[in-house]
Protein backbone atom coordinates (compact mmCIF):
# COMPACT_ATOMS: atom_id res chain seq x y z
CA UNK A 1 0.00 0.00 0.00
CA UNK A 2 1.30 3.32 -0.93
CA UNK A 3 2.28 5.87 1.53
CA UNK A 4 0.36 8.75 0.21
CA UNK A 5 -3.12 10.05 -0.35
CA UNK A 6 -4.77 7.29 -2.81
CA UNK A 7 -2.87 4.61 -0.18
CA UNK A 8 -5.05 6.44 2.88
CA UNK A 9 -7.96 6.71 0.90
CA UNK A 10 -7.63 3.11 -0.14
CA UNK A 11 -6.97 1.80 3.18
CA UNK A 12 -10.02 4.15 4.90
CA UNK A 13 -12.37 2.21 2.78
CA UNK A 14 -11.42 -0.55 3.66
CA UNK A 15 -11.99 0.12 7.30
CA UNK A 16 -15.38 1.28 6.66
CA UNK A 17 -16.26 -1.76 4.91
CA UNK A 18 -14.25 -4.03 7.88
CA UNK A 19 -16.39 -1.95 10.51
CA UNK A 20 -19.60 -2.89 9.13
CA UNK A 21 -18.40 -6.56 9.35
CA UNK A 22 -17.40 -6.15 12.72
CA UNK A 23 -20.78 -4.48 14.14
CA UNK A 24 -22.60 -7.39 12.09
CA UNK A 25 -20.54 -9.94 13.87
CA UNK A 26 -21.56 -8.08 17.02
CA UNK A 27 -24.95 -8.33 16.48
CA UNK A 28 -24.93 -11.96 15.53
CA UNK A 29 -23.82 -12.64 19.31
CA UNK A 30 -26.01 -9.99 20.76
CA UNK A 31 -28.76 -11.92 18.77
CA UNK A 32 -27.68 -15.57 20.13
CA UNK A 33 -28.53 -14.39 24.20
CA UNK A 34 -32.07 -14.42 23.87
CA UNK A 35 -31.70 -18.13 22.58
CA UNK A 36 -29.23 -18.86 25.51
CA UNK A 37 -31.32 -17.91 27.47
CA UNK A 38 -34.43 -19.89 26.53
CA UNK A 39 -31.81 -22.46 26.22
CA UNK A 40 -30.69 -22.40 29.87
CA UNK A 41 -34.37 -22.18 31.03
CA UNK A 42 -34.90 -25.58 29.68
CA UNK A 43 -31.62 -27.04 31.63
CA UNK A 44 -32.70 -29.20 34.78
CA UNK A 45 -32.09 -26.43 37.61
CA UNK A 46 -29.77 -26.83 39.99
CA UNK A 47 -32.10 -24.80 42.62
CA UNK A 48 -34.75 -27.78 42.31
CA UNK A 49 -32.73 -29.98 45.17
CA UNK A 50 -35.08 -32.81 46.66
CA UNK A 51 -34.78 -29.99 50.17
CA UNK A 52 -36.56 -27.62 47.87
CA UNK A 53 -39.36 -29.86 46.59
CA UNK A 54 -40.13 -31.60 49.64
CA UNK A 55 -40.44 -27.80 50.90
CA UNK A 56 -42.93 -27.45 48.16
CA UNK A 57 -44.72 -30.18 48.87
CA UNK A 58 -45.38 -29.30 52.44
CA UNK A 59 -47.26 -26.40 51.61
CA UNK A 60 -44.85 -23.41 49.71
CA UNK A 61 -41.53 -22.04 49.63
CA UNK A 62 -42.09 -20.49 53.45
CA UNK A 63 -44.06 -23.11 55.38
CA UNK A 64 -41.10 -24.50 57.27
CA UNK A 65 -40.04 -21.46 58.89
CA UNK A 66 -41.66 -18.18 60.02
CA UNK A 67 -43.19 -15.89 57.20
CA UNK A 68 -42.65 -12.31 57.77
CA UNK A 69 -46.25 -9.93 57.20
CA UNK A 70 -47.97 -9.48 54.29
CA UNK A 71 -46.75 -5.91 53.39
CA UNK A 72 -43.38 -7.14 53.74
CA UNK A 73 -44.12 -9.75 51.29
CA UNK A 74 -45.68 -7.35 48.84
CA UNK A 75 -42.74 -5.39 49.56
CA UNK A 76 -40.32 -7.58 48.42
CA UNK A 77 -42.20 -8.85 45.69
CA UNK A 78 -42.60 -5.37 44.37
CA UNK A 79 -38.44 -5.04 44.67
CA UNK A 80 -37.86 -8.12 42.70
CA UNK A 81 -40.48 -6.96 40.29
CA UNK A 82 -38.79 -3.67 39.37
CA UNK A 83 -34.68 -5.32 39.96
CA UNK A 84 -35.74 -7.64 37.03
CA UNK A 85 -37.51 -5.34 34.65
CA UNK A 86 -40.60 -7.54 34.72
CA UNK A 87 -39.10 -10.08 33.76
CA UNK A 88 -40.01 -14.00 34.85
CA UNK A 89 -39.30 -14.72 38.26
CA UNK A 90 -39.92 -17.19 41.57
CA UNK A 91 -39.39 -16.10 44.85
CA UNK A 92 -38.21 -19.46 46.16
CA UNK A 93 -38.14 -18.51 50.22
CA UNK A 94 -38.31 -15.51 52.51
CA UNK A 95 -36.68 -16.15 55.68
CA UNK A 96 -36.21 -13.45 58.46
CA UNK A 97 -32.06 -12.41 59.39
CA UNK A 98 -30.69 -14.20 61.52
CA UNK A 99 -27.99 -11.53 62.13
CA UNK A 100 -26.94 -9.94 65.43
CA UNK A 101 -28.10 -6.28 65.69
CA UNK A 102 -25.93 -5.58 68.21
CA UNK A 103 -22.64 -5.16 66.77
CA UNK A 104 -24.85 -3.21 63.89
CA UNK A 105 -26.14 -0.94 66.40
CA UNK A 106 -22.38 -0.12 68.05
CA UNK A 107 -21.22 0.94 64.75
CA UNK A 108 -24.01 2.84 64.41
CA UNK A 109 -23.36 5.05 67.66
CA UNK A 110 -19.66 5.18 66.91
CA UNK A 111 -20.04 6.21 63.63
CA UNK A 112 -22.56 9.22 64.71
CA UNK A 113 -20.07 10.10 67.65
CA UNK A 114 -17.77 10.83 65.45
CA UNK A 115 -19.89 13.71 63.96
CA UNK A 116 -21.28 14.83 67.38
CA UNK A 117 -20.73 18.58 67.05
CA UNK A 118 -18.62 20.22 69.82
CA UNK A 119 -19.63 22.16 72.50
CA UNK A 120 -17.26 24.75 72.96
């Protein structure tokens, strides 16, 4: 390829016509996730574990262990509703924490100590 105008001009079409090869190769992939997707779906899932039907047997995904309220349920539903665009979903359990507030709560007071203002 010549160093010189004609050689850049050559060359530039070229990359335009290599570009639009590219972006088409793009969108072939971009175009295969949908069918990954309903792909996957169809794959035995590793969430249905014989714990997880015999829960579902005996009644739902929360009968073995204490459901929170109904608001908090609808909250939570709601949440999952908009996190996943409206797409498909399964709320599989709800359990409460089972965390320790306490050491939650001492950060807490430290933290806002810290920005106590000072009496002077």
């Amino acid at each position: 390829m010549p160093d010189t105008l004609q050689g850049a001009l050559i060359l530039s079409v070229i990359d335009f016509f290599l570009s639009f090869v590219i972006i088409s190769g793009i969108g072939v992939v971009l175009a295969l996730f949908p069918l990954l997707n309903r792909w996957h779906r169809t794959l035995p899932s590793a969430a249905a574990t014989p714990k997880t039907a015999a829960r579902e047997k005996a009644g739902g995904a929360g009968a073995a262990a204490p459901a929170p309220g109904d608001d908090d349920i609808a909250a939570i539903a709601a949440a999952v509703l908009v996190a996943m665009d409206g797409a498909p979903h399964r709320i599989l359990q709800i359990d409460p924490s089972q965390r320790s507030a306490g050491w939650v709560n001492e950060g807490r007071v430290a933290h806002h100590a810290s920005h106590a203002p000072k009496n002077a």
